[in-house]
Structures are given as C-alpha cells and as structure tokens.
N, C-alpha and C. Protein backbone atom coordinates (compact mmCIF):
# COMPACT_ATOMS: atom_id res chain seq x y z
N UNK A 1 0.72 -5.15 6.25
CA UNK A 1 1.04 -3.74 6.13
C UNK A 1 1.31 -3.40 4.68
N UNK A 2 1.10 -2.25 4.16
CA UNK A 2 0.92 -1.79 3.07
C UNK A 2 1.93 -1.22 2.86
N UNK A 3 2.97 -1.42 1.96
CA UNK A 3 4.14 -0.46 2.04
C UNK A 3 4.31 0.74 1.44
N UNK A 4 5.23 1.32 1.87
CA UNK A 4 4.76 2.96 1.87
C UNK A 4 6.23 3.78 0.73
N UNK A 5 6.13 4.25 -0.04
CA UNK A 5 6.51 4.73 -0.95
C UNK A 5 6.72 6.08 -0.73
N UNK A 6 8.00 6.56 -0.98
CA UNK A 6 8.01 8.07 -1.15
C UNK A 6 7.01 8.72 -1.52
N UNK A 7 6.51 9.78 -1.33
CA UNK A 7 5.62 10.93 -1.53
C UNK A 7 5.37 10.97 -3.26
N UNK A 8 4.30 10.67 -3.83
CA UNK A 8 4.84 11.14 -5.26
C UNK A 8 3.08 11.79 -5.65
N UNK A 9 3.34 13.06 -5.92
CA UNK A 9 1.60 13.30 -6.56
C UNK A 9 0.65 12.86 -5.03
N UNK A 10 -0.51 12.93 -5.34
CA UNK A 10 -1.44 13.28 -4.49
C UNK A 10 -1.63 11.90 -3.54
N UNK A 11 -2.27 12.20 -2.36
CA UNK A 11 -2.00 10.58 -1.14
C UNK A 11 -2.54 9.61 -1.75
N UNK A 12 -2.66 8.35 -1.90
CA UNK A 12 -2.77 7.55 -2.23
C UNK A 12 -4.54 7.10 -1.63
N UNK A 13 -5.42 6.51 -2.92
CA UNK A 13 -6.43 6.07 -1.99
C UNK A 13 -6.34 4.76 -1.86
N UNK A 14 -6.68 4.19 -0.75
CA UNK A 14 -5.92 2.96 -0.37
C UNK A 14 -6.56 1.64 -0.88
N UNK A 15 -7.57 1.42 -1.48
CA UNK A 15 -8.63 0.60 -2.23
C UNK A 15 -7.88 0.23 -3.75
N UNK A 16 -7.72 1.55 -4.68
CA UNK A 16 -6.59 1.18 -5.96
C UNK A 16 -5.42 0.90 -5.35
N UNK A 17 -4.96 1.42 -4.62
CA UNK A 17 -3.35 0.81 -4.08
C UNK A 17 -3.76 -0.79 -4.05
N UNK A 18 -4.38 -1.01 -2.84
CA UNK A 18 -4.22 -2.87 -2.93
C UNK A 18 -4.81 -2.87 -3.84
N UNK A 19 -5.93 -2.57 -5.03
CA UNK A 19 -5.92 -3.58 -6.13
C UNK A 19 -4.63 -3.54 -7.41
N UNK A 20 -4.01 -2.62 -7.31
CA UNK A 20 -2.81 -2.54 -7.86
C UNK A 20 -1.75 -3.67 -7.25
N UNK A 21 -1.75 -3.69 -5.86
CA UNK A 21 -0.26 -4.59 -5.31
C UNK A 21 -1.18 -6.30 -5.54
N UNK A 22 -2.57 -5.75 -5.07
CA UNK A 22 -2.79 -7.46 -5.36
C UNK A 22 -2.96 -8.42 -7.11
N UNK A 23 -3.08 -7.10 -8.17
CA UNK A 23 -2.70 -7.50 -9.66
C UNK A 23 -1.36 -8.31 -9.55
N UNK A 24 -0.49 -7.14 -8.96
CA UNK A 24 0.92 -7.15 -9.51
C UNK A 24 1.38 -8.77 -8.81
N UNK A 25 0.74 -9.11 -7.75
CA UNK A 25 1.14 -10.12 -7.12
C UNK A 25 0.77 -11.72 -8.13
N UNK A 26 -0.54 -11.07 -7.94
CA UNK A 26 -1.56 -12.14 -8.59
C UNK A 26 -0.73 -12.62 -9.83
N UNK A 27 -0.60 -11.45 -11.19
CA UNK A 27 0.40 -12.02 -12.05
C UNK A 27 1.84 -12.15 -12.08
N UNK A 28 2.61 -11.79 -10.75
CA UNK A 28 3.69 -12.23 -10.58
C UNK A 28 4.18 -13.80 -10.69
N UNK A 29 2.69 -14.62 -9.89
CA UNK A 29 2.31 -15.57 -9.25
C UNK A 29 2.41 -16.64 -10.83
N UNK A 30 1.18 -16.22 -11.64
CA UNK A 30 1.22 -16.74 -12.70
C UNK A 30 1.61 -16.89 -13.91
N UNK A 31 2.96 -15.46 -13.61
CA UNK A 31 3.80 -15.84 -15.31
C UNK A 31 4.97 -15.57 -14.77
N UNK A 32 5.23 -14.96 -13.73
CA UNK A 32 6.89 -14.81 -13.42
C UNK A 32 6.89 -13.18 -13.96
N UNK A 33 8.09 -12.60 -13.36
CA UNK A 33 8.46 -11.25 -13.35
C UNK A 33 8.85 -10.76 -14.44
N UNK A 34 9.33 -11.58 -15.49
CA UNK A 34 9.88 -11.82 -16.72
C UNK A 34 8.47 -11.08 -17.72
N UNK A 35 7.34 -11.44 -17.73
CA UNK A 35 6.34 -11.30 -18.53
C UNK A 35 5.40 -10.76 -17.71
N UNK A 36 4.93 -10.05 -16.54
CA UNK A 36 4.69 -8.86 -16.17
C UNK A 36 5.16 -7.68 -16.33
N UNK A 37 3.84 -6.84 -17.11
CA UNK A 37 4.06 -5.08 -17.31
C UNK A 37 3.40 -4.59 -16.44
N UNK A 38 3.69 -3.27 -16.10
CA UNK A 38 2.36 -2.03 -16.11
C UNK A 38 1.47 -2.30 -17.09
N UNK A 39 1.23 -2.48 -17.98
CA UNK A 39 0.30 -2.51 -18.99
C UNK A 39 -0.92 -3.25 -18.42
N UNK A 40 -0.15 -4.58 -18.19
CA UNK A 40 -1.09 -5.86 -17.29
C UNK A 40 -1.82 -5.52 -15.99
N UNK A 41 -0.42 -5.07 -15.28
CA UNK A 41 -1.30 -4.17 -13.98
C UNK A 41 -2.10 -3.27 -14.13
N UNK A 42 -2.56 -2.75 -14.94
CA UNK A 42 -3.47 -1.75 -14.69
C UNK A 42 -4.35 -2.27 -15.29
N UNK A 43 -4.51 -2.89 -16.26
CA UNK A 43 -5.32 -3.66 -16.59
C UNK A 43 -6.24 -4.57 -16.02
N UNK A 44 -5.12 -5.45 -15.29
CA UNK A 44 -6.05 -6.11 -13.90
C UNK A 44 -6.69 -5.61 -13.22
N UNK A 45 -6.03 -4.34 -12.14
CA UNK A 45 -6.22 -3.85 -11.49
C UNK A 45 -7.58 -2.61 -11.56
N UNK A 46 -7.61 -2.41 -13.12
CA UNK A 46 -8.76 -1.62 -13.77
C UNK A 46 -8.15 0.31 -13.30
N UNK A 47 -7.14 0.27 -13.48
CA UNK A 47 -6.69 1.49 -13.23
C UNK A 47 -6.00 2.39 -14.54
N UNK A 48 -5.66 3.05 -14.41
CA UNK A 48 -4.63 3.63 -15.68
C UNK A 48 -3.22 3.72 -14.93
N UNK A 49 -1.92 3.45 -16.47
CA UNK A 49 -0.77 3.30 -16.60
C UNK A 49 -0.15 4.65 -15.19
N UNK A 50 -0.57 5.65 -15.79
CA UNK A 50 -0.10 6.82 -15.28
C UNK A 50 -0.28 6.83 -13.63
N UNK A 51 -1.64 6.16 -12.78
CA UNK A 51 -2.13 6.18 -11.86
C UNK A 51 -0.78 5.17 -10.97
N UNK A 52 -0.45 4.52 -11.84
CA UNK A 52 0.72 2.98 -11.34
C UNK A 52 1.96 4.36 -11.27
N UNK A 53 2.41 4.88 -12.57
CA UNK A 53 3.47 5.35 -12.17
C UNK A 53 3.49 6.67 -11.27
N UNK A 54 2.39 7.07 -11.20
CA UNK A 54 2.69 8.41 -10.14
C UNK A 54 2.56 7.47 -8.68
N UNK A 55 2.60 6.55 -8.26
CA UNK A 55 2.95 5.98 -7.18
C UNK A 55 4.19 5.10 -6.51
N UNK A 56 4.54 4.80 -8.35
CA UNK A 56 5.80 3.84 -8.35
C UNK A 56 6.87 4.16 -9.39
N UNK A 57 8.16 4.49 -8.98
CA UNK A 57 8.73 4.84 -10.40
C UNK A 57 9.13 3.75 -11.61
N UNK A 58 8.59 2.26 -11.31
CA UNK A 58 8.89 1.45 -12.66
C UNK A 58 8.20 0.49 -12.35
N UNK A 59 8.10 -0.95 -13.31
CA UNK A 59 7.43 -2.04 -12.54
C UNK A 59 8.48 -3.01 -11.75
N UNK A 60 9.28 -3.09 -11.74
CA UNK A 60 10.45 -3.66 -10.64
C UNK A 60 9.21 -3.06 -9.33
N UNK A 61 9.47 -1.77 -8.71
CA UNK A 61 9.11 -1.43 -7.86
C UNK A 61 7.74 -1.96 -7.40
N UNK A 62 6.56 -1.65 -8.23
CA UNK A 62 5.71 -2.03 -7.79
C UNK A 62 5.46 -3.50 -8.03
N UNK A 63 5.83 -4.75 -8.71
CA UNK A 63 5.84 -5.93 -8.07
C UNK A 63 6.32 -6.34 -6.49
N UNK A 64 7.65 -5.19 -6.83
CA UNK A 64 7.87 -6.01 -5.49
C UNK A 64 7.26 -5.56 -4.30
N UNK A 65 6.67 -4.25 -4.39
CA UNK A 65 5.71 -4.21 -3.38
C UNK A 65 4.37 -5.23 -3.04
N UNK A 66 3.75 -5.14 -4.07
CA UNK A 66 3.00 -6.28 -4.23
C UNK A 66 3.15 -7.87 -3.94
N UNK A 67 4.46 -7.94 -3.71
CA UNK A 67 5.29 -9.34 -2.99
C UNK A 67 4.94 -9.32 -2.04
N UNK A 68 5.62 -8.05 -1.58
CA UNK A 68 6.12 -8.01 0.03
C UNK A 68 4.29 -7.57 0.61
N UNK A 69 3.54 -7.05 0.01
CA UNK A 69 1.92 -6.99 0.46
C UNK A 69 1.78 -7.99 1.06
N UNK A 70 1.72 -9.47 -0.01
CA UNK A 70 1.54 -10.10 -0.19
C UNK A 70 1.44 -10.96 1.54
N UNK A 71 3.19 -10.56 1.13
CA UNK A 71 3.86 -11.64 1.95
C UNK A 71 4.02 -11.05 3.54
N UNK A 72 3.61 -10.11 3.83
CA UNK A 72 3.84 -9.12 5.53
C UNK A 72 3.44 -10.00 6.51
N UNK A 73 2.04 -10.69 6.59
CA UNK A 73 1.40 -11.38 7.32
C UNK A 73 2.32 -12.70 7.77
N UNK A 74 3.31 -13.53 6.82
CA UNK A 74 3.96 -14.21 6.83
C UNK A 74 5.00 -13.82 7.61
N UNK A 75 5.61 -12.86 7.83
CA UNK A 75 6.54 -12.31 8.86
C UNK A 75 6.76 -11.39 9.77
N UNK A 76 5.94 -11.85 10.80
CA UNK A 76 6.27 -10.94 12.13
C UNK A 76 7.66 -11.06 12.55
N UNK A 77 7.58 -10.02 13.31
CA UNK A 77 8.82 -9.36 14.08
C UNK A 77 8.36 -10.46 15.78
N UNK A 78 8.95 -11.37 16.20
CA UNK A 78 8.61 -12.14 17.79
C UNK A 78 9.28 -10.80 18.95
N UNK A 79 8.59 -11.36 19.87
CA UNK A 79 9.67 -10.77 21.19
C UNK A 79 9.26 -11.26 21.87
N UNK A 80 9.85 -12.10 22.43
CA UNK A 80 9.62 -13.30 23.31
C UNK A 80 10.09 -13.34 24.90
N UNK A 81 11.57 -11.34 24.97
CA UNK A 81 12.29 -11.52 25.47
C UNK A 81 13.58 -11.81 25.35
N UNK A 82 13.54 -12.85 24.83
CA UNK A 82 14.98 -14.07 24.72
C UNK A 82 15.18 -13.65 23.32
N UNK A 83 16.63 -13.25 23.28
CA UNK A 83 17.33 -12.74 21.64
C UNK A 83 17.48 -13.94 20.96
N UNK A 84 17.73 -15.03 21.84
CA UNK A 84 18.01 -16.49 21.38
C UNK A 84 16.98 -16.59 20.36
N UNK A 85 15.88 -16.60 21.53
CA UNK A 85 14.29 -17.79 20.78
C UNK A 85 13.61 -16.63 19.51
N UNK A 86 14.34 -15.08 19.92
CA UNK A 86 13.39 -13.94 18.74
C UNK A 86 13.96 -14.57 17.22
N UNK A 87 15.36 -15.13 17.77
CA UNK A 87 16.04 -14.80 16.27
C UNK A 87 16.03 -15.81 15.40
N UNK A 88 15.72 -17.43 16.87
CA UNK A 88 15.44 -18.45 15.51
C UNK A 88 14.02 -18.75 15.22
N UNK A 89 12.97 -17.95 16.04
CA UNK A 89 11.76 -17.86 15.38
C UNK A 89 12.01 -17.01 14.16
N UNK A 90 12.42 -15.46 13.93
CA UNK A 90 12.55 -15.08 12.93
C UNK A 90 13.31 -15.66 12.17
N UNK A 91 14.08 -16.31 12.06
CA UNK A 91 14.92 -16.84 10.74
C UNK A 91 14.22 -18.12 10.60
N UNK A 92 13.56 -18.66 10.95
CA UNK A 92 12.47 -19.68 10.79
C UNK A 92 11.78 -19.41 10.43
N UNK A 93 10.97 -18.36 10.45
CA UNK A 93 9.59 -18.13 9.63
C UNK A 93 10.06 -17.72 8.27
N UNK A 94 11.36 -17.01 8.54
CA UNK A 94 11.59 -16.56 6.97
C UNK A 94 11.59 -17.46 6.19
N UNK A 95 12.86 -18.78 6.72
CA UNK A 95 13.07 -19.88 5.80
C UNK A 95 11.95 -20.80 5.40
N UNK A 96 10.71 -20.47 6.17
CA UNK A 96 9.41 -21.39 5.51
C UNK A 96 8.98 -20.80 4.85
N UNK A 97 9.28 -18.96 4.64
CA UNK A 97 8.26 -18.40 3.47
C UNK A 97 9.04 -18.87 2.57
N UNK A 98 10.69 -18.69 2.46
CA UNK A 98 11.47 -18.49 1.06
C UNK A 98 11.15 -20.18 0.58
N UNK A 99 10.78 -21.09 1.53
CA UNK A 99 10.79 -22.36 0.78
C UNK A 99 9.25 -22.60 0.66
N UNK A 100 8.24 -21.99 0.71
CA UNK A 100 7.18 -22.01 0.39
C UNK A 100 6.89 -21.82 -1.69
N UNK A 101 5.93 -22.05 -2.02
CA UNK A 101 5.59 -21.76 -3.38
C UNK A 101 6.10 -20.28 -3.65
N UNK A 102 5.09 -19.64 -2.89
CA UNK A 102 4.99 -18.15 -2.83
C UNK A 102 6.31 -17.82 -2.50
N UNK A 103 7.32 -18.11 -1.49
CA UNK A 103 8.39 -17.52 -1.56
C UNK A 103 9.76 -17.78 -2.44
N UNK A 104 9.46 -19.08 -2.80
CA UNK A 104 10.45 -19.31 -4.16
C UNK A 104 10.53 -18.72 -5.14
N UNK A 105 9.41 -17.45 -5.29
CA UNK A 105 9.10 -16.34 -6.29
C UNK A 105 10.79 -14.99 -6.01
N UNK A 106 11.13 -15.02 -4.63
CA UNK A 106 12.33 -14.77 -4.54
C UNK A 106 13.78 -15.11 -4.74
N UNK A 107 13.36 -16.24 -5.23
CA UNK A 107 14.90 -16.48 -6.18
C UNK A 107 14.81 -15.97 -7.36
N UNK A 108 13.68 -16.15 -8.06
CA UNK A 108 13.17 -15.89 -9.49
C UNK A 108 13.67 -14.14 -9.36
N UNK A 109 13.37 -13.57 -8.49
CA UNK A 109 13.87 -12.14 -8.38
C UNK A 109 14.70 -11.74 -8.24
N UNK A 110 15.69 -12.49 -7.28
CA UNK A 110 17.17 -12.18 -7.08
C UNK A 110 17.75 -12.45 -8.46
N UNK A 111 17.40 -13.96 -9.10
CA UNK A 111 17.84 -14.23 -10.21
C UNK A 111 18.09 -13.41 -11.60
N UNK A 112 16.80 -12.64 -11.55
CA UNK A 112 16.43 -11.36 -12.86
C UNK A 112 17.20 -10.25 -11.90
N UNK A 113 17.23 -10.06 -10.74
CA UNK A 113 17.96 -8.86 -10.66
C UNK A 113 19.25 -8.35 -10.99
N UNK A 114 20.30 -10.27 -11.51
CA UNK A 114 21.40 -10.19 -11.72
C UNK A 114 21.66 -9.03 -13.42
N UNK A 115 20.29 -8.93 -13.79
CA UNK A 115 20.34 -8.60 -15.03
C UNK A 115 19.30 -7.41 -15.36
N UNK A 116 18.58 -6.92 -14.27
CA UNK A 116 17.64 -5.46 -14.66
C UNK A 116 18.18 -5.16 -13.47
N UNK A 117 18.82 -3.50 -13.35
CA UNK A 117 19.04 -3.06 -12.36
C UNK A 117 18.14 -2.12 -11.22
N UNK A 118 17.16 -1.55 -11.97
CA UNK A 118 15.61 -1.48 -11.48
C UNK A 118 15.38 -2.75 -10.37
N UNK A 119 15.30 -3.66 -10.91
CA UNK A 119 15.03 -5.02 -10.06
C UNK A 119 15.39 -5.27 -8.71
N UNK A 120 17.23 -5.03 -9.31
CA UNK A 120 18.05 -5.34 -8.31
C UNK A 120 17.54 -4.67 -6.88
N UNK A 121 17.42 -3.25 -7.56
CA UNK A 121 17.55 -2.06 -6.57
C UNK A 121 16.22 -2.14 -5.21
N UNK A 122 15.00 -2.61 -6.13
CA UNK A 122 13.68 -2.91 -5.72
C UNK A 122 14.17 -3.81 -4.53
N UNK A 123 15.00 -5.28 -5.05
CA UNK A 123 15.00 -6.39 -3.98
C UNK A 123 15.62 -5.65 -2.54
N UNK A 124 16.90 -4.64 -3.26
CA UNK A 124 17.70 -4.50 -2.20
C UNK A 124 17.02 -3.36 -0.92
N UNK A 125 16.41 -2.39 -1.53
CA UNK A 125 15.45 -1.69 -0.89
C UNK A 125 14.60 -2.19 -0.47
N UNK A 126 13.17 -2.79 -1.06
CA UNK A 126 12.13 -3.50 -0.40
C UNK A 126 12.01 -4.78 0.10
N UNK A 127 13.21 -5.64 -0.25
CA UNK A 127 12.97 -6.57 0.38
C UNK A 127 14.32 -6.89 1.67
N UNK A 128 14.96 -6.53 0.89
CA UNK A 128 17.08 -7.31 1.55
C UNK A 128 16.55 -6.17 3.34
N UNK A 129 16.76 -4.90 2.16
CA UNK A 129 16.98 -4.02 4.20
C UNK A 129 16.19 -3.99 4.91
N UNK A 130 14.73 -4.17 4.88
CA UNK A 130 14.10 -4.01 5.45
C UNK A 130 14.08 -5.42 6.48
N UNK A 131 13.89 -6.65 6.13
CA UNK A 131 14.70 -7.44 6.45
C UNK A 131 15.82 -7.58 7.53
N UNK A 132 16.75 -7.11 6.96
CA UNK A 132 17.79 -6.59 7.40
C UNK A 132 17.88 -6.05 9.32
N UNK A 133 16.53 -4.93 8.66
CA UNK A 133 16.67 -3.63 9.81
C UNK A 133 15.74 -4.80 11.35
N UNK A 134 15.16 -5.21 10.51
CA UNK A 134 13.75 -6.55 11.77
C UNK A 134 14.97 -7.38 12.42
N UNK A 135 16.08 -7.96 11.70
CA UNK A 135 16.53 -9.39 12.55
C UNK A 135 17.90 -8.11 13.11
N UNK A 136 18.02 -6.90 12.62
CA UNK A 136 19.33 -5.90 14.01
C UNK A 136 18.52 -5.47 14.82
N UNK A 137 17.15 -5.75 14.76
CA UNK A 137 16.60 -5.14 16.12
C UNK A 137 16.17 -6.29 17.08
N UNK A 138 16.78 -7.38 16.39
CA UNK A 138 16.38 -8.21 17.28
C UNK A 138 17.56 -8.31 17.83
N UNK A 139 18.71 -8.55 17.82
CA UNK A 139 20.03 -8.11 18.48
C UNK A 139 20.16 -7.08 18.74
N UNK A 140 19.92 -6.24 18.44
CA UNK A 140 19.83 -4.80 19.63
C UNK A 140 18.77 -4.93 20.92
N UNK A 141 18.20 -5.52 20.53
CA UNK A 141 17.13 -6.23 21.89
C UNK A 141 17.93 -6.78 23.04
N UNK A 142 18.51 -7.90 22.36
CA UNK A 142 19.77 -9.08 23.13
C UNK A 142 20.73 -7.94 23.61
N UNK A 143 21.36 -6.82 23.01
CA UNK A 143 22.51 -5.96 23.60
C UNK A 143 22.30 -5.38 24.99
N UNK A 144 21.13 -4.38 24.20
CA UNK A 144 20.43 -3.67 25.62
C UNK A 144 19.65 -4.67 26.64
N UNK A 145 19.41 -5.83 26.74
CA UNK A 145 19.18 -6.57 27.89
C UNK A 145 19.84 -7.40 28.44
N UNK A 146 21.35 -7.18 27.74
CA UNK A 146 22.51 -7.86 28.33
C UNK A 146 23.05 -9.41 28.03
N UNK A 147 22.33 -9.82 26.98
CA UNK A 147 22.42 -10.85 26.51
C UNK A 147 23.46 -11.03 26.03
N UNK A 148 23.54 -10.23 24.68
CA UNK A 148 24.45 -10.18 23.57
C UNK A 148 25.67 -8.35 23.99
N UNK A 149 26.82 -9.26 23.78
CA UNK A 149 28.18 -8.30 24.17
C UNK A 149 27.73 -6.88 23.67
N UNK A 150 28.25 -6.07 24.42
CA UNK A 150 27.61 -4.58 23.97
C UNK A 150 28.63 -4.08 22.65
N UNK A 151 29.48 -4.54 22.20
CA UNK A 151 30.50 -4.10 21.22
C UNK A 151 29.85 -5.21 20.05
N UNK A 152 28.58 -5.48 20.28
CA UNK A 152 28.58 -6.41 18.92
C UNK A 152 28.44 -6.33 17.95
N UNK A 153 29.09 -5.67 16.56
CA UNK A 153 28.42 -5.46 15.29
C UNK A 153 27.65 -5.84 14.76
N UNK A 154 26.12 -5.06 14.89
CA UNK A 154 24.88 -5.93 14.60
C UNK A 154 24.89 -6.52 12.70
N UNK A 155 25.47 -5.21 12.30
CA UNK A 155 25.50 -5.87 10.41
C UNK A 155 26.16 -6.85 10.61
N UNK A 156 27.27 -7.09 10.75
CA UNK A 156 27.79 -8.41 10.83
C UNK A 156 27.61 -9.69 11.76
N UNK A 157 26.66 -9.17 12.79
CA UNK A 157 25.62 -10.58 12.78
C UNK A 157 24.81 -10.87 12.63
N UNK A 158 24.30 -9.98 11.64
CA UNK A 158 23.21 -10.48 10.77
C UNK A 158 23.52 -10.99 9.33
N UNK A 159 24.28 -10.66 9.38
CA UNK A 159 25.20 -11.06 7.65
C UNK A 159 25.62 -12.66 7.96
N UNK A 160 26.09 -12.67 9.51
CA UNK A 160 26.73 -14.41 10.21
C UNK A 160 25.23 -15.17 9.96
N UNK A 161 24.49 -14.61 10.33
CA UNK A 161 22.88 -15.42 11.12
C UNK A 161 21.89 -15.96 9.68
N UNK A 162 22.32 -14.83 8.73
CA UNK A 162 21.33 -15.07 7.86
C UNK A 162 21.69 -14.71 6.58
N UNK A 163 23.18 -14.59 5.98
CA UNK A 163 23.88 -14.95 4.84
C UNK A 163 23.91 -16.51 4.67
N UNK A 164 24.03 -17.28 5.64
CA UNK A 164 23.94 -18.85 5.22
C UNK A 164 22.45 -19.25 4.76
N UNK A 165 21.52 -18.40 5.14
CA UNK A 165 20.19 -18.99 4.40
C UNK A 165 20.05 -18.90 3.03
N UNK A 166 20.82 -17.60 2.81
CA UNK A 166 20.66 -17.09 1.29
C UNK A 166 21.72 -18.01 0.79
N UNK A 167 22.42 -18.68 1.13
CA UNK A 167 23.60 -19.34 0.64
C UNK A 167 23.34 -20.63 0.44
N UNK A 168 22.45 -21.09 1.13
CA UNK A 168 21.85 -22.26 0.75
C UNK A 168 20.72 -22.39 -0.10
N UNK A 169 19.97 -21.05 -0.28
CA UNK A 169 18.78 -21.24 -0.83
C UNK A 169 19.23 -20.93 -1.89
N UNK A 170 20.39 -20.01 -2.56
CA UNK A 170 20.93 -19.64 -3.99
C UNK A 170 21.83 -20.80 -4.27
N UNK A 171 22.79 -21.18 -3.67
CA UNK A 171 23.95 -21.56 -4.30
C UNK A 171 23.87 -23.17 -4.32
N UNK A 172 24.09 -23.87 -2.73
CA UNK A 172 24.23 -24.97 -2.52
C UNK A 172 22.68 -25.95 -2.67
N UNK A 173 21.52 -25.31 -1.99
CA UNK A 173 20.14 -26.22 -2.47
C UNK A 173 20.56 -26.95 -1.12
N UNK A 174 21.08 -26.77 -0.19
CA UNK A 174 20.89 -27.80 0.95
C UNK A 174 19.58 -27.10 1.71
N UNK A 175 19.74 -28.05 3.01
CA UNK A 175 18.53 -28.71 3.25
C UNK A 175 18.20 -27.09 4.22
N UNK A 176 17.07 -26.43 4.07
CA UNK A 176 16.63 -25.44 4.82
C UNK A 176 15.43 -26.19 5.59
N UNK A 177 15.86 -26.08 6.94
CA UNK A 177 14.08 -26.65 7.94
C UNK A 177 14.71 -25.97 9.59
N UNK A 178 13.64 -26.03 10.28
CA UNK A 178 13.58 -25.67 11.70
C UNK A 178 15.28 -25.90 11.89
N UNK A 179 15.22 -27.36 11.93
CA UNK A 179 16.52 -27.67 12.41
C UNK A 179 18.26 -27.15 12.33
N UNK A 180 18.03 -26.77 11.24
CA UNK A 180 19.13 -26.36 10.56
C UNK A 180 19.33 -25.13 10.94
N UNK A 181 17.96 -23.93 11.01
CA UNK A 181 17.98 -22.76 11.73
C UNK A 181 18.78 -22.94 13.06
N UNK A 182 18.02 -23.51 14.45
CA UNK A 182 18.26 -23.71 15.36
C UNK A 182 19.89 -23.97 15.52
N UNK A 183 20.45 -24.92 14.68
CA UNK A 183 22.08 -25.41 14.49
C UNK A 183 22.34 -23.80 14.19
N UNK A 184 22.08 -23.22 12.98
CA UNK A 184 22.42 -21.98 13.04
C UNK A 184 22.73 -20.63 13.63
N UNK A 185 21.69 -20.76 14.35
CA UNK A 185 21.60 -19.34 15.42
C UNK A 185 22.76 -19.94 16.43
N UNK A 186 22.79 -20.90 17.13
CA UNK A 186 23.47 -21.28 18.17
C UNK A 186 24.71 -21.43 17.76
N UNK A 187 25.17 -21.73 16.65
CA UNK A 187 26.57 -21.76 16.21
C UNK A 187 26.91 -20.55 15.81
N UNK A 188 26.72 -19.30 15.42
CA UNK A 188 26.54 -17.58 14.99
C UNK A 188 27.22 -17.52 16.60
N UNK A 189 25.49 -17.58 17.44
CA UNK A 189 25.83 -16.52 18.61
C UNK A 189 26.78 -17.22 18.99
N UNK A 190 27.09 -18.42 19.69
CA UNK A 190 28.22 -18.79 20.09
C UNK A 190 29.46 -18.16 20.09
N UNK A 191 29.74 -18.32 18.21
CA UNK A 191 30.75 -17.45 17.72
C UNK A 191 31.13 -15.81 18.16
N UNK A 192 29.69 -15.21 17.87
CA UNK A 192 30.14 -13.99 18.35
C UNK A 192 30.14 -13.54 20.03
N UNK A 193 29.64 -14.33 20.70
CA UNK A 193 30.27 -14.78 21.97
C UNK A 193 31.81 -14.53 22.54
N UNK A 194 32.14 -15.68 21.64
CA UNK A 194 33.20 -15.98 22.40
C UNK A 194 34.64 -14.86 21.39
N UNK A 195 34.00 -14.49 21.01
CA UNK A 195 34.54 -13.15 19.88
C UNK A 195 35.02 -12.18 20.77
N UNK A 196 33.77 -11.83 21.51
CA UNK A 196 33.82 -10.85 22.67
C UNK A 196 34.29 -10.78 23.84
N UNK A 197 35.02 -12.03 24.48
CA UNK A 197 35.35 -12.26 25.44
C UNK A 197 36.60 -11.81 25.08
C-alpha cells in the first residue's frame, strides 16, 4: 500500500509517486538517512525538487514513506479469530522485519531522530502509530469477542506487548526470535488477565 499524505497541490500521479518512494528507499538502503537529500531523490527518481515537496513537506517525510512502501508487504494485519495467535503472529512478523537487513534501517532512524526533529516526527507518525493503531485492533478484536476483559486499556497493552521489542532491539541487543515473542504475548496477556479479575 502506498501511503497517503495529506492533500497538498494537485492528486498525485501514482507512477512518479512510487518512483519517488522507491529512490528514496533505494538510497536510504545505500548510504543511510544521514546522506540522503531531495536533491538525490529527484534525481533518481528523474523528477523535480518542487514535484517531491508539493507532496511531502521535508525529506524526513518522504524517506520514511518510502520505508514504509517498501516495507507494507512485510506486514499484514492476521485474523485468525484468536487475539492470542493475531497478536503473536503480528509481533512476529514485525520482529523479523526489524531484525532483517532492511529493517535494521529502523534503528538508524529512531537513532537520527534523537537529533532532527522532522525525523522524529516522520517515525512517530508514519511509522510508531500506525503500528500502533494494527496491534489495538487486534485487541479490540479479543474484547469484542470476549476474549480479552472489556475494561482493557488497549494503549497500555500495547505499550505491555510491544515496548519490550523496542527495548530489546534499542537498548539491551537481547535475543529477538519466534520464541521470545510467544514467551511474550503469553506473559502480557496473562498479566492483563489477571489485572481484570
């Protein structure tokens, strides 16, 4: 899926859009976020400067669209039914993109975002909530089918479920695999389980 940007100037034709998100990716890929411009993107992409910014208001933005282009196919939304099996398939697929080549390009981003606030804003918008909004609908799934307690604060179990990934993949470097998910989800819901009782 192609992500979709506020309204800016005239609709978008959708041919320069992906060769724009697939530049921005392409040299994301090969020099880091650090030494990607607009200049480059349009360049690649064979477009003009102006054509990038009447779609995007900086290059923070449009890399990270061009990430997340990139990267959509890599993360479906499951429904399997079972809030259990949706949530450690989804937090499983995530943790194989973020430990993939291609997704280790997201530390490199969180990392620069500590220091361009453009950046920051990009991760937290295009990548963090959206994110975000996929693994509360997968517990709002579990609520309304009676799974998961109807008083359950979905931000805060998603912050339980999948703040330890980011916590391992930023801080500590421990071990992210299937397994560790699975230990995860079941020790979360548990918790907020027996929270509710």
């Amino acid at each position: 899926m192609i992500p979709v940007e506020a309204k800016r100037g005239r609709p978008r034709n959708m041919q320069t859009q992906k060769a724009i998100l697939t530049a921005s990716y392409d040299l994301l890929l090969e020099s880091g976020f650090d030494t990607v411009t607009v200049e480059k993107i349009a360049e690649r992409a064979k477009v003009s400067k102006a054509t990038i910014y009447k779609w995007w208001p900086n290059k923070a933005a449009v890399v990270m669209d061009g990430f997340l282009f990139a990267a959509a196919a890599r993360l479906p939304v499951p429904d399997t039914g079972v809030a259990f099996d949706d949530i450690v398939i989804h937090a499983s697929n995530l943790v194989r993109f973020l430990t993939s080549p291609e997704g280790r390009i997201i530390k490199d981003l969180i990392g620069g975002g500590q220091f361009d606030a453009g950046l920051a804003e990009a991760i937290r918008t295009r990548y963090i909530e959206p994110r975000r909004l996929e693994a509360g609908s997968l517990l709002e799934r579990g609520v309304q089918r009676g799974e998961l307690s109807k008083n359950l604060d979905i931000a805060l179990g998603v912050d339980l479920i999948y703040g330890p990934i980011f916590y391992r993949l930023l801080m500590t470097g421990g071990t992210l695999d299937d397994s560790y998910v699975k230990q995860l989800v079941t020790v979360a819901l548990e918790g907020i389980h027996s929270n509710m009782l």
